[in-house]
C-alpha atoms as a PDB file:
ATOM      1  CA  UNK A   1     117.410 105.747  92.975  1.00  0.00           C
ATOM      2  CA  UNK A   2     119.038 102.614  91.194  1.00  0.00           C
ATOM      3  CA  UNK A   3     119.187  99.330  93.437  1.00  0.00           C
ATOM      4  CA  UNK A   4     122.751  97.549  93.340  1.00  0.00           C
ATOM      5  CA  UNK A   5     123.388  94.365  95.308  1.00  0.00           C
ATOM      6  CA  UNK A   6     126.360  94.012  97.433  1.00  0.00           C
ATOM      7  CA  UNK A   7     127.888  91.151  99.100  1.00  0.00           C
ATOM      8  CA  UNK A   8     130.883  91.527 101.784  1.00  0.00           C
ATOM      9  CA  UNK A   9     132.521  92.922 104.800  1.00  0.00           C
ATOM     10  CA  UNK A  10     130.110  95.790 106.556  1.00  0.00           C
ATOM     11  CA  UNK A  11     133.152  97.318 107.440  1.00  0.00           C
ATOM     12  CA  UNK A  12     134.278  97.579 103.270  1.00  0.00           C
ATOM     13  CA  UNK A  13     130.987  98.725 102.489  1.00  0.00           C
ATOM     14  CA  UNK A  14     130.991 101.796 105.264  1.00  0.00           C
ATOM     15  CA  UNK A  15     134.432 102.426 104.231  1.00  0.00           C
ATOM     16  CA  UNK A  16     133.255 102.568 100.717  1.00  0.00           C
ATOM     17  CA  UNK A  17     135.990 100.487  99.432  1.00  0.00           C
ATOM     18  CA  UNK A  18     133.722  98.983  97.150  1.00  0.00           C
ATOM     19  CA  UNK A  19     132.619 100.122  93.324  1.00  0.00           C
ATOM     20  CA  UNK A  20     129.012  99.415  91.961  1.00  0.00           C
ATOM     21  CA  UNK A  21     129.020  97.219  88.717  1.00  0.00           C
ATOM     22  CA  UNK A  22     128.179 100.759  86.772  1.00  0.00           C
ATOM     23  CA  UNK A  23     131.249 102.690  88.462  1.00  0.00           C
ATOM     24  CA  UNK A  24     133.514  99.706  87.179  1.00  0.00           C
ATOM     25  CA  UNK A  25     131.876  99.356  84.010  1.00  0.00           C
ATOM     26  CA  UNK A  26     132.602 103.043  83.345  1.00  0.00           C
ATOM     27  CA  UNK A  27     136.305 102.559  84.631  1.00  0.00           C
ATOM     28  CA  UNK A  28     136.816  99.667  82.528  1.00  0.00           C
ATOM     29  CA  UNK A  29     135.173 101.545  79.273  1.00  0.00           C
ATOM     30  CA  UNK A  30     137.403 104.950  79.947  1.00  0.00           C
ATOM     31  CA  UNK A  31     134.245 107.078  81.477  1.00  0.00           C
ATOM     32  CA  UNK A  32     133.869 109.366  84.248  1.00  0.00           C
ATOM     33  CA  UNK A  33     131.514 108.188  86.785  1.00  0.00           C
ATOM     34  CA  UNK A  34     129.821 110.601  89.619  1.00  0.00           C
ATOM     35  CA  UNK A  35     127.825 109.531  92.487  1.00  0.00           C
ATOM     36  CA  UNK A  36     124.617 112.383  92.564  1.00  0.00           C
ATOM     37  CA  UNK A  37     122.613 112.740  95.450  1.00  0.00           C
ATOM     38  CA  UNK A  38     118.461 113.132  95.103  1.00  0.00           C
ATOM     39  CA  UNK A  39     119.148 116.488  95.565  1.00  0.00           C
ATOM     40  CA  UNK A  40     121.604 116.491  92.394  1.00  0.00           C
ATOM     41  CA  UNK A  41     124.244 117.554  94.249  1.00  0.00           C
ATOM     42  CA  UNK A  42     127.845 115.965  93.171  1.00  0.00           C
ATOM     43  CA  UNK A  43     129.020 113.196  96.125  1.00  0.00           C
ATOM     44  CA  UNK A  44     132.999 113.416  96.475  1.00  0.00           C
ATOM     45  CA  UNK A  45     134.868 110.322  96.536  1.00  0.00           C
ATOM     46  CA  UNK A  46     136.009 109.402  99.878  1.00  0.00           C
ATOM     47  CA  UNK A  47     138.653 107.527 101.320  1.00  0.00           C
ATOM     48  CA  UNK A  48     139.655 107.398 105.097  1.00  0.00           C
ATOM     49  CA  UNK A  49     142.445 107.014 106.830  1.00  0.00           C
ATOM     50  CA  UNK A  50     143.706 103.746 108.373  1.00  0.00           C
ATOM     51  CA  UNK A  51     142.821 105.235 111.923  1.00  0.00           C
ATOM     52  CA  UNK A  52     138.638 105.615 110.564  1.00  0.00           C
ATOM     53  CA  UNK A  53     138.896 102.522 108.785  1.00  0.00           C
ATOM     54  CA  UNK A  54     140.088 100.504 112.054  1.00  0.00           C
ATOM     55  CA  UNK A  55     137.709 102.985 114.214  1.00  0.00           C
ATOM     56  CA  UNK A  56     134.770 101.907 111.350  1.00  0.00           C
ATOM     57  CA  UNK A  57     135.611  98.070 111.760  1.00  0.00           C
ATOM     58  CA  UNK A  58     135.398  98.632 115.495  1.00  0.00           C
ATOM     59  CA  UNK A  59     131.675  99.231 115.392  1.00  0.00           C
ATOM     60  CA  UNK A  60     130.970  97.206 112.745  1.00  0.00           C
ATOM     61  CA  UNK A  61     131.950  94.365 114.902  1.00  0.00           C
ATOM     62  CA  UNK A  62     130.580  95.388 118.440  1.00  0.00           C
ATOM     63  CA  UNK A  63     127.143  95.592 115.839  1.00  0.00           C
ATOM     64  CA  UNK A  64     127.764  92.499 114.613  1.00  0.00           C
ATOM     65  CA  UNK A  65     128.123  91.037 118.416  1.00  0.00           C
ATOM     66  CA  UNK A  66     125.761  92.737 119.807  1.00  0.00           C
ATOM     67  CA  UNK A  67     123.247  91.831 117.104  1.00  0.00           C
ATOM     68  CA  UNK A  68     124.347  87.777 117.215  1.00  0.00           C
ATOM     69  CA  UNK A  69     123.970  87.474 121.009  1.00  0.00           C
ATOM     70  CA  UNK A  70     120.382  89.088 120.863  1.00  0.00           C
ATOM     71  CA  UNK A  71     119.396  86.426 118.236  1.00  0.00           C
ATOM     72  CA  UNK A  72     121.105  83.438 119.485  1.00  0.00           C
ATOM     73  CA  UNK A  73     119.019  80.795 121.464  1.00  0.00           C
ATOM     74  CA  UNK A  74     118.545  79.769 124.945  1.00  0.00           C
ATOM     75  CA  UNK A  75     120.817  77.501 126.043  1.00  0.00           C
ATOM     76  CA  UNK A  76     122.255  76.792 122.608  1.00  0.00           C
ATOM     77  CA  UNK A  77     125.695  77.712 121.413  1.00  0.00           C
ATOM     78  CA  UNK A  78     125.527  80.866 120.166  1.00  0.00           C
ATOM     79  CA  UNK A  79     126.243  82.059 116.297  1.00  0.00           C
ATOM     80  CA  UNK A  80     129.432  82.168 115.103  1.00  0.00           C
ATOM     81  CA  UNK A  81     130.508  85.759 114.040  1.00  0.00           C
ATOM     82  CA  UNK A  82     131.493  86.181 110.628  1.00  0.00           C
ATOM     83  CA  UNK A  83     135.165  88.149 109.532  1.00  0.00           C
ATOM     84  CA  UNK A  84     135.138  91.813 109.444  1.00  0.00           C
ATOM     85  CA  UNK A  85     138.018  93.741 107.441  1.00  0.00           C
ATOM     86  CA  UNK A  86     138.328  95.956 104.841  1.00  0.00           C
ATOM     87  CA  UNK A  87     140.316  93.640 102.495  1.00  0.00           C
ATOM     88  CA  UNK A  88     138.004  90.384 102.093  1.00  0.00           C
ATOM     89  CA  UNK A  89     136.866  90.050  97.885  1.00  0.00           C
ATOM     90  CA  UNK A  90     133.599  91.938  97.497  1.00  0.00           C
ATOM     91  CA  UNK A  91     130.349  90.663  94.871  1.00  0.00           C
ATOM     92  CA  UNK A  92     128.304  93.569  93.535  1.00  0.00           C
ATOM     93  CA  UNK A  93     125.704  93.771  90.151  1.00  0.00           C
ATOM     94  CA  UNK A  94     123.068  95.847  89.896  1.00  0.00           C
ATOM     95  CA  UNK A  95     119.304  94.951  89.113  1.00  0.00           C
ATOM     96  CA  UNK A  96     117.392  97.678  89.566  1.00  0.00           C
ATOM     97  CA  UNK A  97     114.168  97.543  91.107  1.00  0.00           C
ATOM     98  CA  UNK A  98     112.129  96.786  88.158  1.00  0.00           C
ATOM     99  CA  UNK A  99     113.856  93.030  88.161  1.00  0.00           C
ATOM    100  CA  UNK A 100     113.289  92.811  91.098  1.00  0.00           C
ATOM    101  CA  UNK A 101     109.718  93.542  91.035  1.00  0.00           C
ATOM    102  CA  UNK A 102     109.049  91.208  88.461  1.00  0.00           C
ATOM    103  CA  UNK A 103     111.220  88.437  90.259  1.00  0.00           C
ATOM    104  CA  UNK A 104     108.734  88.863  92.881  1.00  0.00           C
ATOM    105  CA  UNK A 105     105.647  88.900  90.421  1.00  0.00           C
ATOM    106  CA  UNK A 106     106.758  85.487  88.969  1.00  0.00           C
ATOM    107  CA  UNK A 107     107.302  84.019  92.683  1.00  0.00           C
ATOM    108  CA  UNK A 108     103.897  85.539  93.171  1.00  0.00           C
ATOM    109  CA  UNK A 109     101.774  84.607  90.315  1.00  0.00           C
ATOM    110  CA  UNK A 110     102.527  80.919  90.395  1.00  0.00           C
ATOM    111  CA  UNK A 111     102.386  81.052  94.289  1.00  0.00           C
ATOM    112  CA  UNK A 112      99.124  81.225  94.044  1.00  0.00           C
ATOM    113  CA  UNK A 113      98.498  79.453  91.037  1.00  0.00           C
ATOM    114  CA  UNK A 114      97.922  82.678  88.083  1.00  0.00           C
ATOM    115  CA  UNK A 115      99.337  83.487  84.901  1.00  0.00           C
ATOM    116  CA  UNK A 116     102.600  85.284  84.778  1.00  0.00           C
ATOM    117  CA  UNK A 117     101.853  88.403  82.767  1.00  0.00           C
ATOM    118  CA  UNK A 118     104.239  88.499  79.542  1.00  0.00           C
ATOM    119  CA  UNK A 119     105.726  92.186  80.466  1.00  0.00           C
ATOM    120  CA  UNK A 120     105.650  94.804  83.387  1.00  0.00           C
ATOM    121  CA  UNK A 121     105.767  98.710  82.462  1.00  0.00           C
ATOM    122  CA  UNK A 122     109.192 100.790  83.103  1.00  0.00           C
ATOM    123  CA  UNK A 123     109.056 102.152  86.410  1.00  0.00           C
ATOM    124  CA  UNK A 124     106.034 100.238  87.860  1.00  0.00           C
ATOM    125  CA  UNK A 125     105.174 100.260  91.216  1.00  0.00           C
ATOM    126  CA  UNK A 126     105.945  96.633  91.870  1.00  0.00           C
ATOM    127  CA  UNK A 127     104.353  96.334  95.711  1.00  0.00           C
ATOM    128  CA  UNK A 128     101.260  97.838  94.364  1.00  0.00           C
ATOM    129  CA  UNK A 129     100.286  94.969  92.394  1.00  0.00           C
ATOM    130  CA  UNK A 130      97.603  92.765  94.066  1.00  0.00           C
ATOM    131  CA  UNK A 131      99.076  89.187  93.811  1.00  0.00           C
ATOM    132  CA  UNK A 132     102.998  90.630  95.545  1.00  0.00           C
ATOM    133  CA  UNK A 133     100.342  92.738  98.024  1.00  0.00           C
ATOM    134  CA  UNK A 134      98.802  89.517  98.925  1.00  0.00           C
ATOM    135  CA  UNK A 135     101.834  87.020  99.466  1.00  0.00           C
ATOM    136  CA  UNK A 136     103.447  90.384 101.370  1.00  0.00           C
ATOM    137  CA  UNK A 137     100.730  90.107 103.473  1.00  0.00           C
ATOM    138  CA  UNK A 138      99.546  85.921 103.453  1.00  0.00           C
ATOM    139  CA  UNK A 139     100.455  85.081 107.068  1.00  0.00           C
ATOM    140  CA  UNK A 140     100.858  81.220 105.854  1.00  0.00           C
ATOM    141  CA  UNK A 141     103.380  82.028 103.567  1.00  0.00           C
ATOM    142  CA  UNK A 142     106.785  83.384 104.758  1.00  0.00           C
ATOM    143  CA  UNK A 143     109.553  85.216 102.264  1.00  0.00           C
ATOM    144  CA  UNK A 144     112.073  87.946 103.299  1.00  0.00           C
ATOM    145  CA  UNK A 145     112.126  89.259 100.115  1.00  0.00           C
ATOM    146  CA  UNK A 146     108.230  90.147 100.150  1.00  0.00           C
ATOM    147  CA  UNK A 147     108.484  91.332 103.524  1.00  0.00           C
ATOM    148  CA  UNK A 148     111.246  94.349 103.261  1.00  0.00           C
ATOM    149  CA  UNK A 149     114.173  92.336 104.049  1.00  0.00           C
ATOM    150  CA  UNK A 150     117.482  94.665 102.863  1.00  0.00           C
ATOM    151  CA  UNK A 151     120.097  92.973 104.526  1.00  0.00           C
ATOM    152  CA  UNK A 152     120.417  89.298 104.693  1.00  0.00           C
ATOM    153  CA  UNK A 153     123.569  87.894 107.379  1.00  0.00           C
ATOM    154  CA  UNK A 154     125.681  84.873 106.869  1.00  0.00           C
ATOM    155  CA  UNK A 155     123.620  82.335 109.125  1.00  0.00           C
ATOM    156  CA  UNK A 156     122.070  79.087 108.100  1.00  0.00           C
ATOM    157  CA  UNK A 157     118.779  79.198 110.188  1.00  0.00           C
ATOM    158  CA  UNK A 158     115.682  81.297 108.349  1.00  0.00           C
ATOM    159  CA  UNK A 159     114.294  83.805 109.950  1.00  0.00           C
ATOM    160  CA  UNK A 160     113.916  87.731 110.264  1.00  0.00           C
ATOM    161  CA  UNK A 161     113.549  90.993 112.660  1.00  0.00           C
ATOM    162  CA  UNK A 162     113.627  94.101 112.718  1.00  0.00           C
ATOM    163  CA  UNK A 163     116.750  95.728 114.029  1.00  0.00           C
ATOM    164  CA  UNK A 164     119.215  98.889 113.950  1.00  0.00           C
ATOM    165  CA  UNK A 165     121.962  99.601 111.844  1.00  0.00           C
ATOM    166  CA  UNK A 166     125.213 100.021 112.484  1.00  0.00           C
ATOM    167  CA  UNK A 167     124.397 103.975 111.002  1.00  0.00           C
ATOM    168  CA  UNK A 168     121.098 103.908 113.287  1.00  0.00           C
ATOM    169  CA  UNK A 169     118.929 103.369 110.974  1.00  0.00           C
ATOM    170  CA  UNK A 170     116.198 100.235 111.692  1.00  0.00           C
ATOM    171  CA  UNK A 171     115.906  97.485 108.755  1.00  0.00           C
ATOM    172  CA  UNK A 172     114.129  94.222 108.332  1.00  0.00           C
ATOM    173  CA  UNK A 173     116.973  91.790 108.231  1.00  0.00           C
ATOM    174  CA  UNK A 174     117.250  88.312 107.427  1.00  0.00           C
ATOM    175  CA  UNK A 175     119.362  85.371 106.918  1.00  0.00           C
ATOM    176  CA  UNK A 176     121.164  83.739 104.094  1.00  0.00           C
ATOM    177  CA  UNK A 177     120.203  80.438 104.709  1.00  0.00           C
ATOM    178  CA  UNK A 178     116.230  82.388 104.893  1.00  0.00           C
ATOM    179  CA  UNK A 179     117.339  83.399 101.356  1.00  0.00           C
ATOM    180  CA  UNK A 180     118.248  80.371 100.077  1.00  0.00           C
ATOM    181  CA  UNK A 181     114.870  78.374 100.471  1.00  0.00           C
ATOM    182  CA  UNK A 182     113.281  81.315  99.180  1.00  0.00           C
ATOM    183  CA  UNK A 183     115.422  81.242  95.744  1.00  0.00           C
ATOM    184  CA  UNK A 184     115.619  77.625  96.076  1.00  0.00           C
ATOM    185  CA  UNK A 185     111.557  77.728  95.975  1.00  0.00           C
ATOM    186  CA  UNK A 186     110.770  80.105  93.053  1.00  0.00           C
ATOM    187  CA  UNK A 187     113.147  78.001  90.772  1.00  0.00           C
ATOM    188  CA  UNK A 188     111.579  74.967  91.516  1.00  0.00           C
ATOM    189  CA  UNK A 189     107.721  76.953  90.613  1.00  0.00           C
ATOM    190  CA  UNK A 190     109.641  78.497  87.812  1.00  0.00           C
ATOM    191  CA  UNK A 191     112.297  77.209  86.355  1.00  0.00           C
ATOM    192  CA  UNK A 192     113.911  73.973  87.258  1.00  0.00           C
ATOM    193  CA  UNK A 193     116.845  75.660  86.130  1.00  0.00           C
ATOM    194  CA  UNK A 194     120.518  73.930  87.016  1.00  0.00           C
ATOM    195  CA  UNK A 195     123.188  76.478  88.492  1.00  0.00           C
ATOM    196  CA  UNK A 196     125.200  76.991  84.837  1.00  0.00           C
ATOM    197  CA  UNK A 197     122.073  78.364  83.624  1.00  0.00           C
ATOM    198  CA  UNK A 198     121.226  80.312  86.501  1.00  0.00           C
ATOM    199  CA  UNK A 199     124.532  81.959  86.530  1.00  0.00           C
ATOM    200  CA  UNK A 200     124.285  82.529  83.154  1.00  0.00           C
ATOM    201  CA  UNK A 201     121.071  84.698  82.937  1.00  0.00           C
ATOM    202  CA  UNK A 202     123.045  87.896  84.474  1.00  0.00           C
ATOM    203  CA  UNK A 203     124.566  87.754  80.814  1.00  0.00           C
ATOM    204  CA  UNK A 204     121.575  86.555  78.457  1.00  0.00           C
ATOM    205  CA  UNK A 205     118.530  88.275  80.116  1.00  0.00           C
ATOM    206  CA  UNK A 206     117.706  91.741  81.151  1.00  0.00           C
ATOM    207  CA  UNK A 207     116.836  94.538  80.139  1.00  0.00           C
ATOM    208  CA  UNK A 208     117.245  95.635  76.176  1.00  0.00           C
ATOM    209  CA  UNK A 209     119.494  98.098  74.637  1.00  0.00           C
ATOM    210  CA  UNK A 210     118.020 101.413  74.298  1.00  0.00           C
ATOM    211  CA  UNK A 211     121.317 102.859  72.408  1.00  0.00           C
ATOM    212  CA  UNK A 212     124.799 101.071  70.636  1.00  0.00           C
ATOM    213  CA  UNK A 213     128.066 102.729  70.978  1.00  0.00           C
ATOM    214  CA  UNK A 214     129.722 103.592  67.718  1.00  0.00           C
ATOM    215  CA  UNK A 215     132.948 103.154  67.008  1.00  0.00           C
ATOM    216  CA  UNK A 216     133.773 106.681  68.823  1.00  0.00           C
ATOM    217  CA  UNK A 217     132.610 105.853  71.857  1.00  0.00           C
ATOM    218  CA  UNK A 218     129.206 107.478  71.544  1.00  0.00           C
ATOM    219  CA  UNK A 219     125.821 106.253  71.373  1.00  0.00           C
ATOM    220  CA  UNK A 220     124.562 106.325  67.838  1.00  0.00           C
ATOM    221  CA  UNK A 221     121.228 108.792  68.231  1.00  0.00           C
ATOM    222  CA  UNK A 222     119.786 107.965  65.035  1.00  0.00           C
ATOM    223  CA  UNK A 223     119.638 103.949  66.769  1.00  0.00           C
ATOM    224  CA  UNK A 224     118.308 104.870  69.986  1.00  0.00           C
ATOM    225  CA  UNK A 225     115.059 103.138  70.770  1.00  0.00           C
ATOM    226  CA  UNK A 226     113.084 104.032  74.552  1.00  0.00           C
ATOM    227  CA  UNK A 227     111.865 101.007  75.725  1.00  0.00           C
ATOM    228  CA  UNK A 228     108.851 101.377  78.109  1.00  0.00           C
ATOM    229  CA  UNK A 229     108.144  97.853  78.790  1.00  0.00           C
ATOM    230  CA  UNK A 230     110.106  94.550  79.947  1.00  0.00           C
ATOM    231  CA  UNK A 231     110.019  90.716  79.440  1.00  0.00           C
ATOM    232  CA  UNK A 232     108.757  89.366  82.708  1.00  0.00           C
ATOM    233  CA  UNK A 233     110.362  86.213  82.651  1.00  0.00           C
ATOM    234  CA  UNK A 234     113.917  88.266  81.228  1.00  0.00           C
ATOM    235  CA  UNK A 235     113.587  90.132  84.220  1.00  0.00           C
ATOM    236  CA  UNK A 236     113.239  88.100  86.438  1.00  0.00           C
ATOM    237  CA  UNK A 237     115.495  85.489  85.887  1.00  0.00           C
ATOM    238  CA  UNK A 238     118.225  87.985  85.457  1.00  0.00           C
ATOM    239  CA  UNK A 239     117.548  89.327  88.948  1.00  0.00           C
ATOM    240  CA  UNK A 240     117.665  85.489  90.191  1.00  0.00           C
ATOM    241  CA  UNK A 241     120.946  85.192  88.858  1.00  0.00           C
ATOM    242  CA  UNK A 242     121.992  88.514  90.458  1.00  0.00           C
ATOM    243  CA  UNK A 243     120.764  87.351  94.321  1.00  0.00           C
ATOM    244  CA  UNK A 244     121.814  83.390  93.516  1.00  0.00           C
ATOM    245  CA  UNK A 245     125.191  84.576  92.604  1.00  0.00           C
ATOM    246  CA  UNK A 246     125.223  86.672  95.627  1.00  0.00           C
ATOM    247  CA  UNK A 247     124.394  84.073  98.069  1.00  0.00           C
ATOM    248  CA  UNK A 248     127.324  81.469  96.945  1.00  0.00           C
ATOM    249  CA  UNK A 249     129.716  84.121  97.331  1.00  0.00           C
ATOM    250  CA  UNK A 250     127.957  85.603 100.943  1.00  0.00           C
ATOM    251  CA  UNK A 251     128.136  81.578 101.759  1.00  0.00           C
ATOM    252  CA  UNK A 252     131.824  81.118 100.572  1.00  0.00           C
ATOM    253  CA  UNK A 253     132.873  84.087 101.787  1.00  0.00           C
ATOM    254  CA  UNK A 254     130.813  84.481 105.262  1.00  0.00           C
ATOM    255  CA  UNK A 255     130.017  87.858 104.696  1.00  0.00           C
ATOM    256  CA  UNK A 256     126.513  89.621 104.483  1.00  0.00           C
ATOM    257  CA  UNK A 257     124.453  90.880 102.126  1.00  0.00           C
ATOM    258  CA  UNK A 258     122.836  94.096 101.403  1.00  0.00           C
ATOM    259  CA  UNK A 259     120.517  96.064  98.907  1.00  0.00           C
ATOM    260  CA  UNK A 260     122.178  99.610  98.174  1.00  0.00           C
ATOM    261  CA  UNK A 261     119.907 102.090  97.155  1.00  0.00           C
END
């Protein structure tokens, strides 16, 4: 399954009031779009009625509470809680999970102090390889996003646990303001990169073209080319401009954010 990024209300997202950057790209471009399950079975769209969307916001928020007073300190004030609705703006793009993995093989390479390597291989079992193995595991060094972190909340202080979801489900989650010294800290190994060009890479790196559409619509077979391997450094910095962007709109906005996959 394809990893998209999402940052907003938990309430929009289990309302699924919310379209991944593909579904709107295929709007936008006059194409049907389906959501297929593992099993290849055909997902209907779904859209509930005010009474399940108030009932949905409901236990979103006694989550939410119940979640913030088990984190909060002794004998400090207690964290704020964020908005929930199913109206507040929504920020979604989709990296995929090879970005991601080499985002983290960058971070980890010059971590430790070794050569990037120039690509990675389509489909690659990023966790496997032994530098993002060892800084998953380097009890010195501390990053949410090497240590399963799938939801990040909107709270300044850095830290993570394990909890469960409002669905049941238990997650590693962690905190924005976690997430920020984390991307804060592979641009300064990486980059040095200003915020224009950082919000710019979700447009100028990536992944190649494997077909062009013709003026029809269609993809021109004769031009399509497979491409097995990535640019590391493409990669990654298109991934960092996914999560960046996400975290100034999860900080404007106050809202979480969440892998989808």
């Amino acid at each position: 399954m394809g990893l998209d990024i999402y940052a907003g209300t938990l309430t929009r997202y289990y309302c699924h009031n919310w379209k991944t950057a593909v579904q709107q790209w295929a709007e936008a471009n006059g194409y049907a779009f389906h959501k297929i399950t593992p099993e290849g079975e055909e997902l209907p769209e779904q859209e509930l009625t005010p009474e399940e969307v108030r009932d949905t916001q409901s236990a979103v928020e006694r989550w939410r509470d119940y979640i913030l007073e088990a984190i909060s300190k002794k004998k400090e004030p207690p964290y704020a809680p964020w908005p929930e609705d199913n109206e507040t703006p929504y920020f979604t793009d989709k990296p995929d999970w090879d970005a991601l993995g080499a985002m983290l093989l960058v971070a980890a390479c010059l971590t430790y102090g070794e050569p990037v390597p120039p690509t990675v291989k389509k489909g690659w079992n990023f966790m496997e390889h032994p530098l993002i193995a060892r800084l998953s595991n380097d009890q010195e060094r501390f990053w949410s996003l090497f240590r399963g972190a799938t939801w990040w909340l909107p709270l300044p202080d850095a830290f993570m646990f394990q909890a469960p979801l409002p669905v049941g489900d238990t997650a590693a989650i962690a905190t924005a303001g976690g997430l920020r010294k984390e991307l804060e800290q592979l641009n300064a190994l990486a980059w040095q990169a200003d915020e224009d060009t950082i919000l710019g890479w979700s447009e100028t790196e990536g992944y190649p073209t494997d077909g062009v559409y013709g003026p029809d619509g269609k993809i021109d077979a004769a031009g399509m080319q497979e491409h097995t391997e990535y640019d590391t450094q493409s990669l990654a910095k298109f991934a960092f401009s996914i999560f960046w962007q996400a975290l100034l709109f999860a900080e404007k906005q106050q809202v979480p954010i969440l892998m989808d996959y």
